[in-house]
PDB file of N, CA and C in Angstrom:
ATOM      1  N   UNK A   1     -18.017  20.450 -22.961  1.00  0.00           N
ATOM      2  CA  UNK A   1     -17.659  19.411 -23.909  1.00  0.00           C
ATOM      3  C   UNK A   1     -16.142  19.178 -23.844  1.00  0.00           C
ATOM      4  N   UNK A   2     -15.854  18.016 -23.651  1.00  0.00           N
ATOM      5  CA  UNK A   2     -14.183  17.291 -23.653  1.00  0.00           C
ATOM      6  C   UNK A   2     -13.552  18.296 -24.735  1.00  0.00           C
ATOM      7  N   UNK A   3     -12.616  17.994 -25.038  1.00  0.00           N
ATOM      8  CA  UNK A   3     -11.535  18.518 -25.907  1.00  0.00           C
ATOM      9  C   UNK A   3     -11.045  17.436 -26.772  1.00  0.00           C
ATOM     10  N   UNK A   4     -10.826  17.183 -27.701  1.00  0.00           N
ATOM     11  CA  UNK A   4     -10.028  16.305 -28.082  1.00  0.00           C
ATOM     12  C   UNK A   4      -8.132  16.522 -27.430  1.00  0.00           C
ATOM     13  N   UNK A   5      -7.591  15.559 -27.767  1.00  0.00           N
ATOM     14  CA  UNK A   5      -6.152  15.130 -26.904  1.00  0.00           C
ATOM     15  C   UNK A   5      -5.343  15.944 -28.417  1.00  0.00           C
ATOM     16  N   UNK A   6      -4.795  16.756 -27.532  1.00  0.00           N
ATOM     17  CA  UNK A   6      -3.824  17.541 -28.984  1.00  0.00           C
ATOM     18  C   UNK A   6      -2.831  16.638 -29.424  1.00  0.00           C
ATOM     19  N   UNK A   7      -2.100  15.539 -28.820  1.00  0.00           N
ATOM     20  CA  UNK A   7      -1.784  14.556 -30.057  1.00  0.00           C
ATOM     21  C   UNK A   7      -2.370  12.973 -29.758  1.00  0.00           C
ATOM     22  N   UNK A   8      -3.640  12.699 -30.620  1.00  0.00           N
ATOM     23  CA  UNK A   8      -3.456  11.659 -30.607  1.00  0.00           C
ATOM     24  C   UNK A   8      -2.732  10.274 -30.520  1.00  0.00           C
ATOM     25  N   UNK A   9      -3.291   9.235 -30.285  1.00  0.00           N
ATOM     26  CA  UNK A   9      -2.660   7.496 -29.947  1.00  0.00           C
ATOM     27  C   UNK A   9      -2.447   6.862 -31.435  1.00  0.00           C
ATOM     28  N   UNK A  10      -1.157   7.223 -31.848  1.00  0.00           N
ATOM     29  CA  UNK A  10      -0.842   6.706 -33.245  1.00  0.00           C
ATOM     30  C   UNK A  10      -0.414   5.224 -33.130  1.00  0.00           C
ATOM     31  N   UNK A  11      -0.175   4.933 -32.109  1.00  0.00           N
ATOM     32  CA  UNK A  11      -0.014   3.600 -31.395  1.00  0.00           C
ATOM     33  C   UNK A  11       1.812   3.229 -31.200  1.00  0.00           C
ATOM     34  N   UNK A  12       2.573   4.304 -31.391  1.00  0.00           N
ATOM     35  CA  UNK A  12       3.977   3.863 -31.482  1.00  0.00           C
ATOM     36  C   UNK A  12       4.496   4.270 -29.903  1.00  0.00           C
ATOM     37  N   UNK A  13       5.366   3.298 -29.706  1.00  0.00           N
ATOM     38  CA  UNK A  13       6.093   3.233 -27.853  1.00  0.00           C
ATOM     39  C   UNK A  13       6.562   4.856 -27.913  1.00  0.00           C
ATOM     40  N   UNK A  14       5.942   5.183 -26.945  1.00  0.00           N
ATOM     41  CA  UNK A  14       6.483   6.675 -25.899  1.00  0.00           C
ATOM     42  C   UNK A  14       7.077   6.102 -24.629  1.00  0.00           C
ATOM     43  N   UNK A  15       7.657   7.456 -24.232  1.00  0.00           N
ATOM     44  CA  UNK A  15       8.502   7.284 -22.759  1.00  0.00           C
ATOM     45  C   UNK A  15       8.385   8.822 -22.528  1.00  0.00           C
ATOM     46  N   UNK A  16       7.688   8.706 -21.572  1.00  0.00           N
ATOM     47  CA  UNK A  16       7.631  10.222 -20.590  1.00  0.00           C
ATOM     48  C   UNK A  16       8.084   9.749 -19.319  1.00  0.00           C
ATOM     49  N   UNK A  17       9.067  10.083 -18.647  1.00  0.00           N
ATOM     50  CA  UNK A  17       9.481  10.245 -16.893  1.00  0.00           C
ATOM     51  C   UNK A  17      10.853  10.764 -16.938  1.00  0.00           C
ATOM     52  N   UNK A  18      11.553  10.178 -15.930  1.00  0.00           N
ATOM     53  CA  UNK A  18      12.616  10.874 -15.253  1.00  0.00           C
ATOM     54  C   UNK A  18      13.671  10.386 -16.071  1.00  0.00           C
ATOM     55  N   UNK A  19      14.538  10.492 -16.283  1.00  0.00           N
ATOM     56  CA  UNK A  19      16.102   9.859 -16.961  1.00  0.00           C
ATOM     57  C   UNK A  19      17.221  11.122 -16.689  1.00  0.00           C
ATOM     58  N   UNK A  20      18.372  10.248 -17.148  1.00  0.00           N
ATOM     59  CA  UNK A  20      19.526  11.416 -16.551  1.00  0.00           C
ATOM     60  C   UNK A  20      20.024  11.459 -18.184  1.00  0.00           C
ATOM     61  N   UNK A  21      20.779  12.379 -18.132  1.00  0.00           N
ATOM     62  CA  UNK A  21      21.276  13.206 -19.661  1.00  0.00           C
ATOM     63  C   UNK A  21      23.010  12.790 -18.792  1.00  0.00           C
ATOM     64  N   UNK A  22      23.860  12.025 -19.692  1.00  0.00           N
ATOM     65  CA  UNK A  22      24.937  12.296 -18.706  1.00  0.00           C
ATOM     66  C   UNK A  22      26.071  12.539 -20.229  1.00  0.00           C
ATOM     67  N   UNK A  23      26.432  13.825 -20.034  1.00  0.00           N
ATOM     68  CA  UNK A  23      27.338  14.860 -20.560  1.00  0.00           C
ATOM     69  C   UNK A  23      28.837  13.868 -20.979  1.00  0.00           C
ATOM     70  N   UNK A  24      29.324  14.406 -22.686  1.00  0.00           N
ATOM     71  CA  UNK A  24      30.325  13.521 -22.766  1.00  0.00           C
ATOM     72  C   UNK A  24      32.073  13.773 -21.976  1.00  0.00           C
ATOM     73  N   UNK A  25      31.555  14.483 -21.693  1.00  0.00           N
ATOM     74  CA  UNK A  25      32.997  14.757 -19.710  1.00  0.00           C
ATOM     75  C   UNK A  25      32.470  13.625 -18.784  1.00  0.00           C
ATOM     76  N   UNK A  26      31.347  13.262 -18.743  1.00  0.00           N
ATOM     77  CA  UNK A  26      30.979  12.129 -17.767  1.00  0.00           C
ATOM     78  C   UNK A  26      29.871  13.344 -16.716  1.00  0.00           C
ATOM     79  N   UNK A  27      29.558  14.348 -16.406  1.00  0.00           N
ATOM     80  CA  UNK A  27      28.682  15.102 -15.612  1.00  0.00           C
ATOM     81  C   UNK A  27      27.460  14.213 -16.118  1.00  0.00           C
ATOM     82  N   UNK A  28      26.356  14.109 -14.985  1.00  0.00           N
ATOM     83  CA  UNK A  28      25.219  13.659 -15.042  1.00  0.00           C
ATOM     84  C   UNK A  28      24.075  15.032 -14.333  1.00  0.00           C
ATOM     85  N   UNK A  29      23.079  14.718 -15.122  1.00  0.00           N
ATOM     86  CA  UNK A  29      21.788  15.982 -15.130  1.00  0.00           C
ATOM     87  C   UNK A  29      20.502  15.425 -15.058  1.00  0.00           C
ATOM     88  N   UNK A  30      19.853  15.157 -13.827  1.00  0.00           N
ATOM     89  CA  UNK A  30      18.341  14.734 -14.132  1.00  0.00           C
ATOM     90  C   UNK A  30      17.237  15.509 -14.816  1.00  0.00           C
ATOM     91  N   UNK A  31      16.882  15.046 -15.774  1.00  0.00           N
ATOM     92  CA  UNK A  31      15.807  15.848 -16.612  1.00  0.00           C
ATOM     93  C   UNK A  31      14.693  14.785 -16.942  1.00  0.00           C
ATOM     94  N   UNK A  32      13.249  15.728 -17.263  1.00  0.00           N
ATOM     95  CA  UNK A  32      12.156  14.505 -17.737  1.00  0.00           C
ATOM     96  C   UNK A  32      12.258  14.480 -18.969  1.00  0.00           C
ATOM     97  N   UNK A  33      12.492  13.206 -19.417  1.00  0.00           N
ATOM     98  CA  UNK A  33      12.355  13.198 -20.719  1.00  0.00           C
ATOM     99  C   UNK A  33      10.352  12.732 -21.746  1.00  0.00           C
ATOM    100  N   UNK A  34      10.751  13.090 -22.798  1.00  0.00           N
ATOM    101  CA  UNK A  34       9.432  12.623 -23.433  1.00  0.00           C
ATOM    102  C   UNK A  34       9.878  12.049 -24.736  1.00  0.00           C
ATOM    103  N   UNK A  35       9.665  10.942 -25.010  1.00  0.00           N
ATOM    104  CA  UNK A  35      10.452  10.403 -25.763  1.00  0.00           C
ATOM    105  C   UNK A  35       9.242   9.677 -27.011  1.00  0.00           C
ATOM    106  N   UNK A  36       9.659   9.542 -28.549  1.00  0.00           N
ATOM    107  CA  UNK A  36       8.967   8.339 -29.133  1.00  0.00           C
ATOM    108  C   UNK A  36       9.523   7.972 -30.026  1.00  0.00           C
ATOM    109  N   UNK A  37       9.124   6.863 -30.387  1.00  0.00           N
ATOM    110  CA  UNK A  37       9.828   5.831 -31.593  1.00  0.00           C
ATOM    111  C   UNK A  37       9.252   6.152 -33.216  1.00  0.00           C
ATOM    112  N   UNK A  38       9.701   6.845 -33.898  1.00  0.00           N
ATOM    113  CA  UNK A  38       9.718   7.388 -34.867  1.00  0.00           C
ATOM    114  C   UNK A  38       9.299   6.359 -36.020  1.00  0.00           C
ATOM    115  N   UNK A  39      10.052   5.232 -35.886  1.00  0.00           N
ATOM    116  CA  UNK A  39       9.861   4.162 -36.852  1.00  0.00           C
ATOM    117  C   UNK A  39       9.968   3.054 -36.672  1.00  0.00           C
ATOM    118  N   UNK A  40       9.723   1.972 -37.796  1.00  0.00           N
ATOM    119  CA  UNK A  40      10.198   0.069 -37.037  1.00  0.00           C
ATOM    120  C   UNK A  40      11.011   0.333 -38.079  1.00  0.00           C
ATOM    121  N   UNK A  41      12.638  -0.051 -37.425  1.00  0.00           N
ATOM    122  CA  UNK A  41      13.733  -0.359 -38.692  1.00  0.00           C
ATOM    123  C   UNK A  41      13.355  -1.375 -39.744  1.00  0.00           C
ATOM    124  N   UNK A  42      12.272  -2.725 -38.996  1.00  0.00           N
ATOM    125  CA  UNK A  42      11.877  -3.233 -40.206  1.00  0.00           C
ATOM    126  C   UNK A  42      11.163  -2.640 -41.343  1.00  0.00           C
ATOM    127  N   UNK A  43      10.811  -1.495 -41.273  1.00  0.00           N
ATOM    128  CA  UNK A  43       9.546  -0.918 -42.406  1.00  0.00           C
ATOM    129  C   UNK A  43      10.892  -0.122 -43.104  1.00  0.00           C
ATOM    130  N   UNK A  44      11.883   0.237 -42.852  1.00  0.00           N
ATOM    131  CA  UNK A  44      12.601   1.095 -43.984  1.00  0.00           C
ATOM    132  C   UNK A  44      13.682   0.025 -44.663  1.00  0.00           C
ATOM    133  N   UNK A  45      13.330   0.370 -46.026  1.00  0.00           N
ATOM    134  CA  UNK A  45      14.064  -0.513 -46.653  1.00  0.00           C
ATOM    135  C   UNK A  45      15.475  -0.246 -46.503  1.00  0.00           C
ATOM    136  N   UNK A  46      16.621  -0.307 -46.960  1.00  0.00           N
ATOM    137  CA  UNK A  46      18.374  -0.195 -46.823  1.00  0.00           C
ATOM    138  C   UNK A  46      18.343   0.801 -45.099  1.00  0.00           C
ATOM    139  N   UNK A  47      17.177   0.254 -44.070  1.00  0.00           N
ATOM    140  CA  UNK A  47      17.464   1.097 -42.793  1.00  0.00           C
ATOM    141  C   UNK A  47      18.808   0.816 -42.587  1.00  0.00           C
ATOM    142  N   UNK A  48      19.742   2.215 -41.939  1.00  0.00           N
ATOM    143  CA  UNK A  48      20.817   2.433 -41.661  1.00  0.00           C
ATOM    144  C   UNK A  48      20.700   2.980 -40.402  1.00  0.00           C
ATOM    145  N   UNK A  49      21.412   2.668 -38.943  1.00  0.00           N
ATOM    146  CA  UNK A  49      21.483   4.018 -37.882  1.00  0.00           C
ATOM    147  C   UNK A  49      22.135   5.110 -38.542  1.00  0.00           C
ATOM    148  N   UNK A  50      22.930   4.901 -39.161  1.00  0.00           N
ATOM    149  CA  UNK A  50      23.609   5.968 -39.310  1.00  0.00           C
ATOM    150  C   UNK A  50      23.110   7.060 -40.666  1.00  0.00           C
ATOM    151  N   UNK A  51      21.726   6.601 -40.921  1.00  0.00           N
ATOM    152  CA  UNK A  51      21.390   7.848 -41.828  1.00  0.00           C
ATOM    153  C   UNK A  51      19.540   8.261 -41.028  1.00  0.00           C
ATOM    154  N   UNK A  52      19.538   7.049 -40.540  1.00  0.00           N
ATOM    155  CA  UNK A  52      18.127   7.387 -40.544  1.00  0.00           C
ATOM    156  C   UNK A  52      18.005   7.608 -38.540  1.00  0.00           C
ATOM    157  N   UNK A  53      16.979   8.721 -37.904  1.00  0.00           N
ATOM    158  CA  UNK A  53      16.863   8.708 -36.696  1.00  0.00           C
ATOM    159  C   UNK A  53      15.876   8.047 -36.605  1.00  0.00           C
ATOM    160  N   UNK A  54      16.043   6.875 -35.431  1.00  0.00           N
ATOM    161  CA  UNK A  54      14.698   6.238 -35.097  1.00  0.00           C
ATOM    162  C   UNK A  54      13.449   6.553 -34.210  1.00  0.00           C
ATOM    163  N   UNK A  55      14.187   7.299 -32.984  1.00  0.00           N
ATOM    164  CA  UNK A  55      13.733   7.974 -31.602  1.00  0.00           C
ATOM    165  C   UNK A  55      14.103   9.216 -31.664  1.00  0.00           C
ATOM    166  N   UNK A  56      12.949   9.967 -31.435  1.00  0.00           N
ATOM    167  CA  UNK A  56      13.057  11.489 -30.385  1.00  0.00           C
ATOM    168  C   UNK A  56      12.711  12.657 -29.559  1.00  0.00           C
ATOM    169  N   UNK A  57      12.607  13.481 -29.282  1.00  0.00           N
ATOM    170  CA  UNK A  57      12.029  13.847 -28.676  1.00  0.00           C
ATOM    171  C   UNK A  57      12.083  15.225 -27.695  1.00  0.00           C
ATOM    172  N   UNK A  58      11.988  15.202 -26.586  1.00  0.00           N
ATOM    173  CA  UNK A  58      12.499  16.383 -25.859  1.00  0.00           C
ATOM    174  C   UNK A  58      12.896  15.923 -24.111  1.00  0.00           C
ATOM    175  N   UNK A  59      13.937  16.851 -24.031  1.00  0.00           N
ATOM    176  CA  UNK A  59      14.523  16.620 -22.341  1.00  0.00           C
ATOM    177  C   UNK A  59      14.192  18.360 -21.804  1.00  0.00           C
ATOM    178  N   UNK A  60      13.896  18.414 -20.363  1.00  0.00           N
ATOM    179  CA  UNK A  60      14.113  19.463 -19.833  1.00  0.00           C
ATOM    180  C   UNK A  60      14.758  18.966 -18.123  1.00  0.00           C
ATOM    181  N   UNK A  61      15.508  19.741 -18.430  1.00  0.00           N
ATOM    182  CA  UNK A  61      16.053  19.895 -16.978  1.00  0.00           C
ATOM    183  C   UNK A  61      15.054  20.128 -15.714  1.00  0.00           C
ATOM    184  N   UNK A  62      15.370  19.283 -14.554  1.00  0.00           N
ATOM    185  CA  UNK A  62      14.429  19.391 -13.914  1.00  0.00           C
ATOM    186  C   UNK A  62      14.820  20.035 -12.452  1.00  0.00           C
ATOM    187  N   UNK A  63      15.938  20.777 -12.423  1.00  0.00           N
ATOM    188  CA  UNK A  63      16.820  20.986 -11.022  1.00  0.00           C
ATOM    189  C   UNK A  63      17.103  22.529 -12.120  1.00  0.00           C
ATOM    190  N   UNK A  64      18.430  22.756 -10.778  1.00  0.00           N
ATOM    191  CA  UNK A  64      18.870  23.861 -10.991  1.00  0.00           C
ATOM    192  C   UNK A  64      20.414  24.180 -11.353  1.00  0.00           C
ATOM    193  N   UNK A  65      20.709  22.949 -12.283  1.00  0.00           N
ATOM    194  CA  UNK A  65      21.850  22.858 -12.940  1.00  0.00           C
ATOM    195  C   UNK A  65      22.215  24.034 -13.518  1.00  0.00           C
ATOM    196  N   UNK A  66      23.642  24.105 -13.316  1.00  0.00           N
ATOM    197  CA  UNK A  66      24.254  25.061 -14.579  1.00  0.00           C
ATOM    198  C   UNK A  66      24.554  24.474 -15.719  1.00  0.00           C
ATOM    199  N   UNK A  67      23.714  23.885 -16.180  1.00  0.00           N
ATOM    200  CA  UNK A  67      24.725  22.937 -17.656  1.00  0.00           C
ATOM    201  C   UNK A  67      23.447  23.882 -18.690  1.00  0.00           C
ATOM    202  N   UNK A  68      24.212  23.493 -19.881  1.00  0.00           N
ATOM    203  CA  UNK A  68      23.600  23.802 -21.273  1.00  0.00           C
ATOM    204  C   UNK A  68      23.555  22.565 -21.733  1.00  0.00           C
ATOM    205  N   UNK A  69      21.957  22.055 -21.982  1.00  0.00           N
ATOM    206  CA  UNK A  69      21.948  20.584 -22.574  1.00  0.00           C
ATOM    207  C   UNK A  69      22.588  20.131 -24.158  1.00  0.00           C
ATOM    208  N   UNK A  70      22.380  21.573 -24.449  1.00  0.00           N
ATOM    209  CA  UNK A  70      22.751  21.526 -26.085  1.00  0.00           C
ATOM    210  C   UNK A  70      24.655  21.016 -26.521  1.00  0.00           C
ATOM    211  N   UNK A  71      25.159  21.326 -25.054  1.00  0.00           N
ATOM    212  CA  UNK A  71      25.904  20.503 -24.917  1.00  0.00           C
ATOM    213  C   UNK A  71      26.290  19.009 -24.694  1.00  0.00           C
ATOM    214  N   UNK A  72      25.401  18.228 -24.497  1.00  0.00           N
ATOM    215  CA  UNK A  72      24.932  17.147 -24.821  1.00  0.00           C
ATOM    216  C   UNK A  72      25.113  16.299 -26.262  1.00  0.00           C
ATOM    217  N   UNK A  73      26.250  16.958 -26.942  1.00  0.00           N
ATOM    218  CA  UNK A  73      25.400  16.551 -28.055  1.00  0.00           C
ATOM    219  C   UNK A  73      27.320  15.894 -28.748  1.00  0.00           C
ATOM    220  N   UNK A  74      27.155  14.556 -28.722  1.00  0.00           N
ATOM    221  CA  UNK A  74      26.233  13.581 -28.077  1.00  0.00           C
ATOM    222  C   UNK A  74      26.561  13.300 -27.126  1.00  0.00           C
ATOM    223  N   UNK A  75      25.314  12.670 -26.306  1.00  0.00           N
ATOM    224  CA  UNK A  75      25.064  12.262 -24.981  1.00  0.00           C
ATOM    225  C   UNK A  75      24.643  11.390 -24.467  1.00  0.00           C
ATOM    226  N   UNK A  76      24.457  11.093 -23.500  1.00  0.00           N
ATOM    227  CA  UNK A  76      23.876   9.238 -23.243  1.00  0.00           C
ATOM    228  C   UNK A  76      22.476  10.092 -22.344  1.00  0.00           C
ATOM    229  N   UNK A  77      21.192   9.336 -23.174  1.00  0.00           N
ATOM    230  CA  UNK A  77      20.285   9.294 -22.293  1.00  0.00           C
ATOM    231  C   UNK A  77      20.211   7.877 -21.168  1.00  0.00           C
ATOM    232  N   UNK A  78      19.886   7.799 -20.137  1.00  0.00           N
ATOM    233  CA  UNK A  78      19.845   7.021 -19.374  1.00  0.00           C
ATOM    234  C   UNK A  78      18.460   7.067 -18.379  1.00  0.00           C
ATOM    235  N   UNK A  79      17.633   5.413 -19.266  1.00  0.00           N
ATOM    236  CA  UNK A  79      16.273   5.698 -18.300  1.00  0.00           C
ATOM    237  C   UNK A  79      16.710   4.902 -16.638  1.00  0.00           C
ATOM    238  N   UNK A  80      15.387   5.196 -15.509  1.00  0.00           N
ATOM    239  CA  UNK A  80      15.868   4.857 -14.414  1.00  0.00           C
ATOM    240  C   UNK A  80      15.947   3.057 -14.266  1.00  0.00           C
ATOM    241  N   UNK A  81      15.150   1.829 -15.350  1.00  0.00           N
ATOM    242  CA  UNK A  81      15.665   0.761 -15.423  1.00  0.00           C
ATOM    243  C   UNK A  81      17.002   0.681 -15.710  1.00  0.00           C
ATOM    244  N   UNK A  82      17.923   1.419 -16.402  1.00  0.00           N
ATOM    245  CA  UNK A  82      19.161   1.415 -16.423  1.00  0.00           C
ATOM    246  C   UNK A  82      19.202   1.150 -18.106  1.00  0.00           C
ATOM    247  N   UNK A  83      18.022   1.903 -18.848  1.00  0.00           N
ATOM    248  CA  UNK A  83      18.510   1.323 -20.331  1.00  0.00           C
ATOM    249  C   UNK A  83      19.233   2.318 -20.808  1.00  0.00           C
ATOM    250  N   UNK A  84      20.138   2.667 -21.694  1.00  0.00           N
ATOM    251  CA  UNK A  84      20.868   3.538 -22.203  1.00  0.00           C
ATOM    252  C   UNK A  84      20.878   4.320 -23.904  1.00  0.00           C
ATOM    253  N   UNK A  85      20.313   5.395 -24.551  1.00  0.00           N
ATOM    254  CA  UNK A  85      20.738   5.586 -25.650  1.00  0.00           C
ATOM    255  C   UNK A  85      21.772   6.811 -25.880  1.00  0.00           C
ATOM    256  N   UNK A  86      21.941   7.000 -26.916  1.00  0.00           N
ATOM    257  CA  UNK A  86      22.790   7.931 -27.356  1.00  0.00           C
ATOM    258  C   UNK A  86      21.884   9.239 -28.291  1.00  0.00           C
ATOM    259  N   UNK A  87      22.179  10.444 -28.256  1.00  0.00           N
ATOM    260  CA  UNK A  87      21.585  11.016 -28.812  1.00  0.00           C
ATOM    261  C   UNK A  87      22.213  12.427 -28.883  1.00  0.00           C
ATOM    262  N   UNK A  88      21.757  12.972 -29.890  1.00  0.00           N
ATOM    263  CA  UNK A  88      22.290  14.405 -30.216  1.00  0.00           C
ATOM    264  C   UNK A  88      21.485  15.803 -29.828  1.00  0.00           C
ATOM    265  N   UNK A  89      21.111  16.343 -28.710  1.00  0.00           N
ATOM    266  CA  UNK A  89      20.521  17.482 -28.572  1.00  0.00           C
ATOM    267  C   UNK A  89      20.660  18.182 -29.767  1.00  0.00           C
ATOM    268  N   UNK A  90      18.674  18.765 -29.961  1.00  0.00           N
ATOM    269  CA  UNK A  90      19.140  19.766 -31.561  1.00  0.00           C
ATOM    270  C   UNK A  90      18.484  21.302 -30.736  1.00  0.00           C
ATOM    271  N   UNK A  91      18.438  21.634 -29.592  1.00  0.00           N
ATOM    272  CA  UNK A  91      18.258  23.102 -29.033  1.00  0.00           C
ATOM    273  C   UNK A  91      17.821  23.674 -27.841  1.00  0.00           C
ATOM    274  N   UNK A  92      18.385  24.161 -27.524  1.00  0.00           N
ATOM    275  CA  UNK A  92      17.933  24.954 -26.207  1.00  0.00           C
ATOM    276  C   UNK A  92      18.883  24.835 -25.328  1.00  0.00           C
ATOM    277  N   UNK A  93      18.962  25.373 -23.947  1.00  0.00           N
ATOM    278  CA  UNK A  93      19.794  25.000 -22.977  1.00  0.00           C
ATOM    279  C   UNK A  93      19.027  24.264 -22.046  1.00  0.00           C
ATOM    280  N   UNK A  94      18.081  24.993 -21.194  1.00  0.00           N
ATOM    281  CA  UNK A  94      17.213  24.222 -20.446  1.00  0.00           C
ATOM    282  C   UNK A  94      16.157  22.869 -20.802  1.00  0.00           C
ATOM    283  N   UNK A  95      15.786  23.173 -21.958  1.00  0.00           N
ATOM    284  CA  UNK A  95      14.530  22.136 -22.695  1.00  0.00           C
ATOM    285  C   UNK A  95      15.411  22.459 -24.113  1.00  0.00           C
ATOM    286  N   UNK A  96      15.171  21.012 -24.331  1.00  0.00           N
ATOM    287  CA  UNK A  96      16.082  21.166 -25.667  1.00  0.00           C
ATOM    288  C   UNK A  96      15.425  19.480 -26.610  1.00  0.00           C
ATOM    289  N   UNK A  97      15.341  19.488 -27.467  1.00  0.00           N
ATOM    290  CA  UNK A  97      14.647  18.388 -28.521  1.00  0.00           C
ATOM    291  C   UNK A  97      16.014  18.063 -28.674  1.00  0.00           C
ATOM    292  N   UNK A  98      15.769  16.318 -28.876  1.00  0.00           N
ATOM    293  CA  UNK A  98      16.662  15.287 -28.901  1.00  0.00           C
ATOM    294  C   UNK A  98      16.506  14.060 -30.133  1.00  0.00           C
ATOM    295  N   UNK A  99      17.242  13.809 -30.907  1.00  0.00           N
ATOM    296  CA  UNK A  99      17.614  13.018 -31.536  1.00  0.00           C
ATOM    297  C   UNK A  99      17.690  11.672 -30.926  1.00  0.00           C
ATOM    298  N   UNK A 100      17.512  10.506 -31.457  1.00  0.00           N
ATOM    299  CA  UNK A 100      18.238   9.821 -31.393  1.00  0.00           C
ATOM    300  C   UNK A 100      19.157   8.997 -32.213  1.00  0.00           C
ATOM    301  N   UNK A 101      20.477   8.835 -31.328  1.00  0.00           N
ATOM    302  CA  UNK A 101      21.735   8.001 -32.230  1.00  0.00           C
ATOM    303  C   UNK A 101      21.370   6.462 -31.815  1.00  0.00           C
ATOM    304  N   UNK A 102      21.122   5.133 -32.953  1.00  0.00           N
ATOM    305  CA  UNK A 102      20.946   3.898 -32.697  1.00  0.00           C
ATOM    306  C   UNK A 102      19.856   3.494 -31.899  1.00  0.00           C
ATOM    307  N   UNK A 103      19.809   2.446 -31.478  1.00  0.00           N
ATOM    308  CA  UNK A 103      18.339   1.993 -30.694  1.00  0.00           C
ATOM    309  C   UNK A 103      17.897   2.421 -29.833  1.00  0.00           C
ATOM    310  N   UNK A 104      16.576   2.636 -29.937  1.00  0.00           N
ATOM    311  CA  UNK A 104      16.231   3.521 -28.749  1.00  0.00           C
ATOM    312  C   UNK A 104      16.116   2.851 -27.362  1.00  0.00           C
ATOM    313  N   UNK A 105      16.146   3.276 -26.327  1.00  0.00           N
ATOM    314  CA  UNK A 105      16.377   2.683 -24.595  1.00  0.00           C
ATOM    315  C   UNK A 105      14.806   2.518 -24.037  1.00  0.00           C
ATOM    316  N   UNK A 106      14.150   2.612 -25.375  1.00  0.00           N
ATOM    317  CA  UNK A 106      12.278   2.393 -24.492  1.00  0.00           C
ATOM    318  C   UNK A 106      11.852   1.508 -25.911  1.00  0.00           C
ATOM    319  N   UNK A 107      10.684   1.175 -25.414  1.00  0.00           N
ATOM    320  CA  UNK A 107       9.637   0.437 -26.805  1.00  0.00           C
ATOM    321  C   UNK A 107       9.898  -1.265 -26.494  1.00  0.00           C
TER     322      UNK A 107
END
């Protein structure tokens, strides 16, 4: 018998693939990201970027970098269309959950 899918299709834009994490020195790090859209700024009333996160998610390094992502923080995610967000790593060095700062770069 199937399994059910441990997280269901809530229907809000994800982004799972490749993107680069590029460090605020300017170093760049390919990692997969998994990304989702948390909310529609239209549904929160007085929505603010600056109080409320819209996107987030998790990055792991996918090479054999010496970086600590948690240094990242903040950092520019960058998907491979070339869209760009900003975001605050909240842990880890290798795989680390990500915030996002302002609009998200998928959806």
């Amino acid at each position: 018998m199937p399994r059910d899918r441990f997280h269901k299709d809530d229907g809000r834009p994800r982004y799972q693939g490749p993107a680069i994490v590029v460090f605020p020195d300017g170093r760049e790090v390919a990692v997969h990201a998994s990304l989702v859209l948390r909310l529609d700024p239209a549904t929160v009333p007085d929505f603010s970027y600056d109080r409320h996160s819209m996107w987030a998610g998790s990055v792991t390094l996918v090479g054999d970098d010496d970086v600590d992502l948690f240094d990242a923080a903040p950092g520019i995610l960058r998907l491979p269309d070339g869209r760009e967000g900003e975001f605050m790593a909240t842990s880890g060095t290798r795989e680390s959950g990500c915030s996002g700062i302002g609009p998200a770069p998928f959806g």
